[in-house]
PDB file of N, CA and C in Angstrom:
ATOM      1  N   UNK A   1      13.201  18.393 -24.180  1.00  0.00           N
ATOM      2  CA  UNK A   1      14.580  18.770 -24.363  1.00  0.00           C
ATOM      3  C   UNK A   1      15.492  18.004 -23.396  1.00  0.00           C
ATOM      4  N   UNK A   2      14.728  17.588 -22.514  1.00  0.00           N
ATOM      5  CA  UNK A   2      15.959  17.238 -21.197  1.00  0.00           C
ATOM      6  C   UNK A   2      16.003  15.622 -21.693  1.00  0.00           C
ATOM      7  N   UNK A   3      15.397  14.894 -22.255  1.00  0.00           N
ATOM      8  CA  UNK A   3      15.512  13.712 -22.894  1.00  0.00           C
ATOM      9  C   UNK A   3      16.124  13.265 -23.804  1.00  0.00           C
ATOM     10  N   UNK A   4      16.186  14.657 -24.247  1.00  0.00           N
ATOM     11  CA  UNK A   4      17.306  14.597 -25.631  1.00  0.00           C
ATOM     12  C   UNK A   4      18.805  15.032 -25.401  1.00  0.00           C
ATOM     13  N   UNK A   5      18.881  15.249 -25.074  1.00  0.00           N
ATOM     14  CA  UNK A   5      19.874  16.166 -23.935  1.00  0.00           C
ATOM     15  C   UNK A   5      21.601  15.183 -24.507  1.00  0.00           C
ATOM     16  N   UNK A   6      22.071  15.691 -24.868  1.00  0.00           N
ATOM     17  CA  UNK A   6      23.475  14.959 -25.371  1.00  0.00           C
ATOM     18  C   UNK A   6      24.882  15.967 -25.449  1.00  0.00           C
ATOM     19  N   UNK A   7      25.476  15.217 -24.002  1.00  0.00           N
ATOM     20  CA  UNK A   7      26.532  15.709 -23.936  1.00  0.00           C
ATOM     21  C   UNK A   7      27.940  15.560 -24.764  1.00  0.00           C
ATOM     22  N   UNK A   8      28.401  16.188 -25.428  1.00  0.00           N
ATOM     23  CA  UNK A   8      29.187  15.938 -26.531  1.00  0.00           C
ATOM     24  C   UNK A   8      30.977  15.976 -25.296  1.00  0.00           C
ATOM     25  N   UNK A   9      31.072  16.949 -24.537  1.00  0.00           N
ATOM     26  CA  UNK A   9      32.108  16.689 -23.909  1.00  0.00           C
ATOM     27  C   UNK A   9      32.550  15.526 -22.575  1.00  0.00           C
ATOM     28  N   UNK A  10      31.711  14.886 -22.714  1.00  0.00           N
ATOM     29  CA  UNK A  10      32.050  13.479 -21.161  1.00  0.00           C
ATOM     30  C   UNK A  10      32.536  12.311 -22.305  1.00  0.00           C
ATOM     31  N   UNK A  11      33.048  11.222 -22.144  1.00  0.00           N
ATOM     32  CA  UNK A  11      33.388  10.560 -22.729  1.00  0.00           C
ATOM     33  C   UNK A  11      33.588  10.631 -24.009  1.00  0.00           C
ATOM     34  N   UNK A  12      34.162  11.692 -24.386  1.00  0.00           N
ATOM     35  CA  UNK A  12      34.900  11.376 -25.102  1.00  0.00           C
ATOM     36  C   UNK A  12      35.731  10.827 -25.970  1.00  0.00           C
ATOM     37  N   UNK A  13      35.511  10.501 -27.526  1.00  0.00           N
ATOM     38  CA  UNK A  13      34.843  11.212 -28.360  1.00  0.00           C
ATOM     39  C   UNK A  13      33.769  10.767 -28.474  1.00  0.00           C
ATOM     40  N   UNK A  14      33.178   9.786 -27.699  1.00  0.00           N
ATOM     41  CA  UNK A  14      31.709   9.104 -28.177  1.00  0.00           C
ATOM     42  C   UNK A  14      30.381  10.462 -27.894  1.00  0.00           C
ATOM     43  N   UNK A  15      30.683  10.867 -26.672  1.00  0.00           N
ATOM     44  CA  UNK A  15      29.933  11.715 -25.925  1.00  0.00           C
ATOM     45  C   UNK A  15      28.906  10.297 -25.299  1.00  0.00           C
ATOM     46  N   UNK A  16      27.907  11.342 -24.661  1.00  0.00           N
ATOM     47  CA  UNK A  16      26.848  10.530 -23.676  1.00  0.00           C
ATOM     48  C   UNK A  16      25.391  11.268 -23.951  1.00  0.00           C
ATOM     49  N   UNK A  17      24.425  10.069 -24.282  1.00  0.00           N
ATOM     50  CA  UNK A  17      23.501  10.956 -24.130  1.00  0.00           C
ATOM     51  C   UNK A  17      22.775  10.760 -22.481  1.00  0.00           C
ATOM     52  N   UNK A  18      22.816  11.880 -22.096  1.00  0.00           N
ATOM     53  CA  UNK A  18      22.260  12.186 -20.533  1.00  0.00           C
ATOM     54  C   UNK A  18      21.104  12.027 -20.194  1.00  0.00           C
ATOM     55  N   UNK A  19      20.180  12.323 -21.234  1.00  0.00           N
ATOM     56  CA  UNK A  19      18.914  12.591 -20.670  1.00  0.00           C
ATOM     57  C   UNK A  19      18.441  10.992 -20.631  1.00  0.00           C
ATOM     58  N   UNK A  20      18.758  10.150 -21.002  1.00  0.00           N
ATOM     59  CA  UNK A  20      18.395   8.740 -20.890  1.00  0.00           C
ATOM     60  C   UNK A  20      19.145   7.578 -20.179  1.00  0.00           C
ATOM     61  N   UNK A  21      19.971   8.473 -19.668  1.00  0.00           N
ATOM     62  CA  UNK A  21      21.110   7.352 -18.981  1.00  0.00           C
ATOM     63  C   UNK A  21      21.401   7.938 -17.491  1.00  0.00           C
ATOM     64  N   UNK A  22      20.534   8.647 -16.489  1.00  0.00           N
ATOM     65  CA  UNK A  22      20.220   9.069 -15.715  1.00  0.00           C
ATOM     66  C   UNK A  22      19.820   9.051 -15.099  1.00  0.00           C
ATOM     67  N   UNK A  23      19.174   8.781 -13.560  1.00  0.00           N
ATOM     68  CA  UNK A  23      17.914   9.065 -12.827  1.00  0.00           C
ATOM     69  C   UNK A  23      17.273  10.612 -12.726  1.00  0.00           C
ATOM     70  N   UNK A  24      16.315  10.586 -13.272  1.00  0.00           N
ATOM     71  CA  UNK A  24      16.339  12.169 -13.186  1.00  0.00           C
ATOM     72  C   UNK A  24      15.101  12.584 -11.821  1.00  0.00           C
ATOM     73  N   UNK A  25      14.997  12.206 -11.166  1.00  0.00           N
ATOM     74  CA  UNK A  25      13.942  12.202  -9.921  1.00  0.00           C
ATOM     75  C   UNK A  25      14.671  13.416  -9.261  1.00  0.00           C
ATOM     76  N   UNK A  26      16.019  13.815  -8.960  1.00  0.00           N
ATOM     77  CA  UNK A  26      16.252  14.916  -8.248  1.00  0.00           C
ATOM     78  C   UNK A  26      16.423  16.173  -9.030  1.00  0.00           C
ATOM     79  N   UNK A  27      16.724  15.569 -10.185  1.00  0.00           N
ATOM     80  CA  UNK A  27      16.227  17.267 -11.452  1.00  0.00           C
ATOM     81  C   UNK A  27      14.847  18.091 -11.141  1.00  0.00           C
ATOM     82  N   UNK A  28      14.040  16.669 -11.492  1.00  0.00           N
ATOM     83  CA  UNK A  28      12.335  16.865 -11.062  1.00  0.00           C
ATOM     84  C   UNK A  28      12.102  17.727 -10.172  1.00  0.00           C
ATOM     85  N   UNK A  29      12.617  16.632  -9.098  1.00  0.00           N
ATOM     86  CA  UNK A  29      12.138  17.791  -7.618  1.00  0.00           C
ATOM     87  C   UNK A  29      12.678  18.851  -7.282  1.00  0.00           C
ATOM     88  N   UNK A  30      14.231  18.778  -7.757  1.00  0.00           N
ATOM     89  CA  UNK A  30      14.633  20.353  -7.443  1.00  0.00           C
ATOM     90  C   UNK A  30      13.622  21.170  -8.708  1.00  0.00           C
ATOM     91  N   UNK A  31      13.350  21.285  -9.630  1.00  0.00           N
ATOM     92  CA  UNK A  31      12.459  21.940 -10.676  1.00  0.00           C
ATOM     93  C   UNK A  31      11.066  22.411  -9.951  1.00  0.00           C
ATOM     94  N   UNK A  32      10.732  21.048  -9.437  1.00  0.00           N
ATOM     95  CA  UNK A  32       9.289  21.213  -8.557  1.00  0.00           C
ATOM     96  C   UNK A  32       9.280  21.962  -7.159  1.00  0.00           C
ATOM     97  N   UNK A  33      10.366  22.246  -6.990  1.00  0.00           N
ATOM     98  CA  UNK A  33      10.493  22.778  -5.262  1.00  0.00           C
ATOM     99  C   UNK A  33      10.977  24.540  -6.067  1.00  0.00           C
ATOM    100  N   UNK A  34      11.632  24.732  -7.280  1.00  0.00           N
ATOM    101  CA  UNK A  34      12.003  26.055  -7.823  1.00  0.00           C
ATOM    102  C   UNK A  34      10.632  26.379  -7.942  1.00  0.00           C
ATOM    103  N   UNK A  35       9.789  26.150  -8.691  1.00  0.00           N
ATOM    104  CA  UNK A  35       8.331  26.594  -9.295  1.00  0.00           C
ATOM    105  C   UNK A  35       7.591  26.912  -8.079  1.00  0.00           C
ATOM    106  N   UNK A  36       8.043  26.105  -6.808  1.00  0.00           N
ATOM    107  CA  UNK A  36       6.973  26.437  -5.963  1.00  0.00           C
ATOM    108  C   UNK A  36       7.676  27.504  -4.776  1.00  0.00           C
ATOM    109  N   UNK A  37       8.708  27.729  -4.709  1.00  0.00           N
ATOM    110  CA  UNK A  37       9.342  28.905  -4.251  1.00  0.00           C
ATOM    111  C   UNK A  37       9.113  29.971  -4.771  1.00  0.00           C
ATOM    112  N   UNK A  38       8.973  29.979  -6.558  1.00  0.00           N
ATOM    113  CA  UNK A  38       8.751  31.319  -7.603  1.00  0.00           C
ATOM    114  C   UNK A  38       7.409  31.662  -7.560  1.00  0.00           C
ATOM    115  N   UNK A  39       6.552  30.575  -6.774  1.00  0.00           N
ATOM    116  CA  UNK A  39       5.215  30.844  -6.758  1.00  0.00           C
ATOM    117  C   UNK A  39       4.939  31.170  -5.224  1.00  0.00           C
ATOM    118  N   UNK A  40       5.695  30.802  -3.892  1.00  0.00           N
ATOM    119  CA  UNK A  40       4.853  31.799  -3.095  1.00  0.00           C
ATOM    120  C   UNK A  40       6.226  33.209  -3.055  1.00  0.00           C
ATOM    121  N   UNK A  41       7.072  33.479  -4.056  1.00  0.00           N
ATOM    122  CA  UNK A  41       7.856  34.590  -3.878  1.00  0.00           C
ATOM    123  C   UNK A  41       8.953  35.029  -3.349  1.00  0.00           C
ATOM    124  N   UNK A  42       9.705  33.480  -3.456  1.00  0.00           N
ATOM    125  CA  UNK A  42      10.972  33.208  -2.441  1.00  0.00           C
ATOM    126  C   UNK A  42      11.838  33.447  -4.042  1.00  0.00           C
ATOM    127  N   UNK A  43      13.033  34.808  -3.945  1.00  0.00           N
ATOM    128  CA  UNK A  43      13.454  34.858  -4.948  1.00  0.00           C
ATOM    129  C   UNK A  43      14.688  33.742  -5.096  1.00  0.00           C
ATOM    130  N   UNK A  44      14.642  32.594  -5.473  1.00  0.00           N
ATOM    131  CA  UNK A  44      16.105  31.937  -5.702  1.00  0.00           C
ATOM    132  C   UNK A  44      16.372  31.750  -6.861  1.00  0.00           C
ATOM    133  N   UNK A  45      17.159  30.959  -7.547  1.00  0.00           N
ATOM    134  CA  UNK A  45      17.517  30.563  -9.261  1.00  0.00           C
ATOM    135  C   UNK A  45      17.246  29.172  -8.719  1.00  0.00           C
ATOM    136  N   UNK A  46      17.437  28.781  -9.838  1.00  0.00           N
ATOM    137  CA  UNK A  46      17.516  27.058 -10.288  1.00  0.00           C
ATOM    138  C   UNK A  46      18.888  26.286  -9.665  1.00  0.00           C
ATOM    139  N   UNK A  47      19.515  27.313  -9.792  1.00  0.00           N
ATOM    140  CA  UNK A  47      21.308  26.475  -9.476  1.00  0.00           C
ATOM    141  C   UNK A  47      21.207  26.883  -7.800  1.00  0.00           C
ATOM    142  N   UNK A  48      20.664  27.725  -7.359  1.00  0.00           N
ATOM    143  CA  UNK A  48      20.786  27.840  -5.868  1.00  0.00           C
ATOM    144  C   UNK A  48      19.729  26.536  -4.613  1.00  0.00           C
ATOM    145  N   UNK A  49      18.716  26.447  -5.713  1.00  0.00           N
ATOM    146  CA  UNK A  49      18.003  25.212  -5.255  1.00  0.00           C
ATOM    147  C   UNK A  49      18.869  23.580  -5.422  1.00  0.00           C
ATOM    148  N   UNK A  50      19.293  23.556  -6.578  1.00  0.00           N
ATOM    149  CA  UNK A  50      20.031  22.430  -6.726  1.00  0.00           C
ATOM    150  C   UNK A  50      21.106  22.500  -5.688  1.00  0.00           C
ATOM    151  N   UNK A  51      21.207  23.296  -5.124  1.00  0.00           N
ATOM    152  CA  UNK A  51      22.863  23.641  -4.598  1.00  0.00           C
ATOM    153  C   UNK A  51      22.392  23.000  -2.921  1.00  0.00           C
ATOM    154  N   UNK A  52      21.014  23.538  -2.778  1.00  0.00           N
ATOM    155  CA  UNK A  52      20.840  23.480  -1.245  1.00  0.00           C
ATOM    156  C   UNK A  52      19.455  21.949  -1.070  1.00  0.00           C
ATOM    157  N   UNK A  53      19.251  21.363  -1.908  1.00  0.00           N
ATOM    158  CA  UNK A  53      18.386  20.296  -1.702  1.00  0.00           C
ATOM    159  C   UNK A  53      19.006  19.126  -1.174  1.00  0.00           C
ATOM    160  N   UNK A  54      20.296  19.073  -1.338  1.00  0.00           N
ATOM    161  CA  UNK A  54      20.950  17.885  -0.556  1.00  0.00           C
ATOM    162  C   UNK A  54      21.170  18.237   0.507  1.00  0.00           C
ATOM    163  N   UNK A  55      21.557  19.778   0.875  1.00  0.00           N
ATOM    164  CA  UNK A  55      21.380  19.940   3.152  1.00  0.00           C
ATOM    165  C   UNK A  55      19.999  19.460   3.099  1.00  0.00           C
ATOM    166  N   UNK A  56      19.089  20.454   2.832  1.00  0.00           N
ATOM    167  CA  UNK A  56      17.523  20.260   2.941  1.00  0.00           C
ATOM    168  C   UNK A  56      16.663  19.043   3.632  1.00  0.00           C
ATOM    169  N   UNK A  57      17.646  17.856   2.312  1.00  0.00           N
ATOM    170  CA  UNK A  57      17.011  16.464   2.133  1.00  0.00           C
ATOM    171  C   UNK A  57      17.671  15.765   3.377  1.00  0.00           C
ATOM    172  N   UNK A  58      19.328  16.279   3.930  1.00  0.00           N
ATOM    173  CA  UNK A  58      19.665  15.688   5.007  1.00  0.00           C
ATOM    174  C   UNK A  58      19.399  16.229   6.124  1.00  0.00           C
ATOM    175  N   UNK A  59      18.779  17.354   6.491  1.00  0.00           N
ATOM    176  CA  UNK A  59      18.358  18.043   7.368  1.00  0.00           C
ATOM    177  C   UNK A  59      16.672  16.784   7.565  1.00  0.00           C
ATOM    178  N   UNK A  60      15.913  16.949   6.705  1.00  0.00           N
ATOM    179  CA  UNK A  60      14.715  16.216   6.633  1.00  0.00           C
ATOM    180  C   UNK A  60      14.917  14.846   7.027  1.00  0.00           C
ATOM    181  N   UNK A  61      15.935  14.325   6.719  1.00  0.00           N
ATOM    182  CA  UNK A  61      16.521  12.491   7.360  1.00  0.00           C
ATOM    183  C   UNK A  61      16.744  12.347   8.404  1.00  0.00           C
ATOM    184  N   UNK A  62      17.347  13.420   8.742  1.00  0.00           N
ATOM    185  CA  UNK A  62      18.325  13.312  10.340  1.00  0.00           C
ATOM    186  C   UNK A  62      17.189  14.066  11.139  1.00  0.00           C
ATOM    187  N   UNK A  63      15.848  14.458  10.942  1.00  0.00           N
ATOM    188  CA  UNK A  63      14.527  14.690  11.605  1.00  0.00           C
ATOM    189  C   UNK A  63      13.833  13.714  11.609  1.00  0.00           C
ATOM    190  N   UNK A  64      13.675  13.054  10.943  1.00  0.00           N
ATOM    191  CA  UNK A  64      13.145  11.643  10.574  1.00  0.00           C
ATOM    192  C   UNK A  64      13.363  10.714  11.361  1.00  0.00           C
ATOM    193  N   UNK A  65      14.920  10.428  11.269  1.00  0.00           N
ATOM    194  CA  UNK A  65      15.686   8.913  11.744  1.00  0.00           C
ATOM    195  C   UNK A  65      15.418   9.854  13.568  1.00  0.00           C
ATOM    196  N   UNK A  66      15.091  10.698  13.829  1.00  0.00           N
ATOM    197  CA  UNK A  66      15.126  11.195  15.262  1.00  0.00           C
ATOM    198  C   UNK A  66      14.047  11.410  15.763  1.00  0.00           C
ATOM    199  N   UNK A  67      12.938  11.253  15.157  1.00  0.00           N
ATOM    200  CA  UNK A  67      11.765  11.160  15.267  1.00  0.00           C
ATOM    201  C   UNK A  67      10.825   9.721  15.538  1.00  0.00           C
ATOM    202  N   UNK A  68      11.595   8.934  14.665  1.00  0.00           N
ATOM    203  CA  UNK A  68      11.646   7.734  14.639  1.00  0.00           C
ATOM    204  C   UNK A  68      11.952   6.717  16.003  1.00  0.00           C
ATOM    205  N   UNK A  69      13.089   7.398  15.800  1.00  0.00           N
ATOM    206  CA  UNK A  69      13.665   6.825  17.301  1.00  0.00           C
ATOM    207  C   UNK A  69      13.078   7.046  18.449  1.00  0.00           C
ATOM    208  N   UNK A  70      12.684   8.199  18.627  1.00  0.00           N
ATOM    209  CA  UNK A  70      12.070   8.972  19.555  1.00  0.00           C
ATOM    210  C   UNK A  70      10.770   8.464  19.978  1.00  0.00           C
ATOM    211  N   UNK A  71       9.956   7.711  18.851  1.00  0.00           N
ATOM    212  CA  UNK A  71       8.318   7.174  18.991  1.00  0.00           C
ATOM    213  C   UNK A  71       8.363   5.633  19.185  1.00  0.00           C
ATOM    214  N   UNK A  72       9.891   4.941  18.698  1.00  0.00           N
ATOM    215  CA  UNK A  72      10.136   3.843  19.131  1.00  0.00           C
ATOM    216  C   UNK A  72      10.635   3.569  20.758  1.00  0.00           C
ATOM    217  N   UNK A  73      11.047   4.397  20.808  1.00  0.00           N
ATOM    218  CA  UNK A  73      11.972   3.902  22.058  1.00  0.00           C
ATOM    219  C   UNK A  73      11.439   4.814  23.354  1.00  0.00           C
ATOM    220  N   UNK A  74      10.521   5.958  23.002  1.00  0.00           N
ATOM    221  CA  UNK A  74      10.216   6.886  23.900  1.00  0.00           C
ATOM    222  C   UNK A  74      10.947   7.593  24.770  1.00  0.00           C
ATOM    223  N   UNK A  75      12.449   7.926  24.424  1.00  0.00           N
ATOM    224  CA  UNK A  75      13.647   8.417  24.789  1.00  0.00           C
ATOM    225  C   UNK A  75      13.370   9.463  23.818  1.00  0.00           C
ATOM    226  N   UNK A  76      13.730  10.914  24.557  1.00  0.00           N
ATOM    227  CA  UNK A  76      14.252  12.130  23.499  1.00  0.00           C
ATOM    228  C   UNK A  76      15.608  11.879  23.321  1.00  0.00           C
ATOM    229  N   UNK A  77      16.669  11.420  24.711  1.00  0.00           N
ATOM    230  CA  UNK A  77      18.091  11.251  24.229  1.00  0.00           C
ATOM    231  C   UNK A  77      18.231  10.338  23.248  1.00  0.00           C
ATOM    232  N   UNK A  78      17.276   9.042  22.857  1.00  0.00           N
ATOM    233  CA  UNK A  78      17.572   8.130  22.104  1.00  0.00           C
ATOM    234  C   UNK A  78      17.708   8.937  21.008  1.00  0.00           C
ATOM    235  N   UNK A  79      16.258   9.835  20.486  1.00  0.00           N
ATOM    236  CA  UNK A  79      15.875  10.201  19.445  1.00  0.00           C
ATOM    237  C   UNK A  79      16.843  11.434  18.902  1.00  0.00           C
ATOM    238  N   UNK A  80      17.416  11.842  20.313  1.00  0.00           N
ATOM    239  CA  UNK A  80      18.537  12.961  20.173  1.00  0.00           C
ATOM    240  C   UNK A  80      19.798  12.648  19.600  1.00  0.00           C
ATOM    241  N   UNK A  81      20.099  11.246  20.044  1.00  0.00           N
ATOM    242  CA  UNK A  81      21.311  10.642  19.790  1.00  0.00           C
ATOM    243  C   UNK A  81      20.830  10.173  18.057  1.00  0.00           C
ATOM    244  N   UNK A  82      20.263   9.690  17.813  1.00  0.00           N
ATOM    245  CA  UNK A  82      19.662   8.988  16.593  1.00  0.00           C
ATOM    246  C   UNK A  82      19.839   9.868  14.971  1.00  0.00           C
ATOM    247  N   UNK A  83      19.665  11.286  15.741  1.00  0.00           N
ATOM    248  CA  UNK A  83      19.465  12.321  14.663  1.00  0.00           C
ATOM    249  C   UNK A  83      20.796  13.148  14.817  1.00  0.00           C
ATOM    250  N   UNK A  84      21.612  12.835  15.688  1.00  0.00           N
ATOM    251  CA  UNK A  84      23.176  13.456  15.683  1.00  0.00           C
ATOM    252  C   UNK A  84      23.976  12.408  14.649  1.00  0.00           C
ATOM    253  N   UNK A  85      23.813  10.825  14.944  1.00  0.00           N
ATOM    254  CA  UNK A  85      24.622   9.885  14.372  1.00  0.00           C
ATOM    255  C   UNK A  85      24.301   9.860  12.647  1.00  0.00           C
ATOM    256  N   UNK A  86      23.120  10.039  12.062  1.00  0.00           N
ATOM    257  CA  UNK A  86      22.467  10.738  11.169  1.00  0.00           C
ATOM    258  C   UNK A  86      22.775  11.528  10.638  1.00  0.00           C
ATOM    259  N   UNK A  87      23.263  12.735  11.597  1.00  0.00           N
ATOM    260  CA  UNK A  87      23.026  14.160  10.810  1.00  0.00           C
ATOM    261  C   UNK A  87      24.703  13.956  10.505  1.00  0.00           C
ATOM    262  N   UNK A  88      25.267  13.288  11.302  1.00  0.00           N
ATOM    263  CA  UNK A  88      27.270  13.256  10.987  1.00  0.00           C
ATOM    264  C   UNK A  88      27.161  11.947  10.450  1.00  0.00           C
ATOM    265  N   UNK A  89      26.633  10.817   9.615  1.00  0.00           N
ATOM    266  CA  UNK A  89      27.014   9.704   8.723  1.00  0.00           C
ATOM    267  C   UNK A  89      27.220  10.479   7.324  1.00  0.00           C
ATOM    268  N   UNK A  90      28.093  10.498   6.368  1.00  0.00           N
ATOM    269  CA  UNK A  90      28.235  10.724   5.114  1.00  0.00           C
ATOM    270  C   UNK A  90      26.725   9.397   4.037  1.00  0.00           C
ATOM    271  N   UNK A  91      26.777   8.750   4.948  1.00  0.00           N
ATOM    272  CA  UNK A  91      25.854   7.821   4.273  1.00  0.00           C
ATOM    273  C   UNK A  91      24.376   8.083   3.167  1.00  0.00           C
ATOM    274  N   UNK A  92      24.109   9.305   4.491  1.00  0.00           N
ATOM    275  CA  UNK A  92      22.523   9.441   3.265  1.00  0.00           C
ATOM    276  C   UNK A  92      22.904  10.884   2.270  1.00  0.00           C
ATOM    277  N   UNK A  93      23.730  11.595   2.038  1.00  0.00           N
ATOM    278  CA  UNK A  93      24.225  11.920   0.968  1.00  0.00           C
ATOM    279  C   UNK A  93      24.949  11.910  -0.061  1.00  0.00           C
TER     280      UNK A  93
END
């Protein structure tokens, strides 16, 4: 269904079909991260996961890029500083 998927109201009057003109990798994973919340019993919806996977995913970067730093340079301030400049760039969202 999600392949077929054709939005009749975006462009107008042609419409768009969506499900093929898309990346759908963050549908996926938010889908795959819902199923596995509904499975150890974390009650959320579908739209509340979609809603919070982009903090999540920048929370997980700005641990990363500070972690990173941190094993390169062997500074916690580096790695401290690394994951502040990170966590405030608009860049990785």
């Amino acid at each position: 269904k999600f392949f077929t998927w054709f939005d009749y109201m975006s462009w107008y009057p042609l419409g768009r079909p969506v499900g093929t003109t898309i990346y759908p990798g963050m549908q996926f994973t938010s889908v795959g991260i819902f199923h596995t919340l509904k499975w150890l019993g974390v009650p959320m919806t579908l739209n509340d996961v979609c809603c919070y996977v982009p903090c999540w995913f920048g929370v997980l970067a700005s641990l990363c890029t500070g972690f990173m730093a941190y094993e390169s340079s062997a500074s916690a301030s580096a790695g401290a500083a690394a994951a502040l400049v990170m966590s405030s760039s608009p860049c990785p969202t």
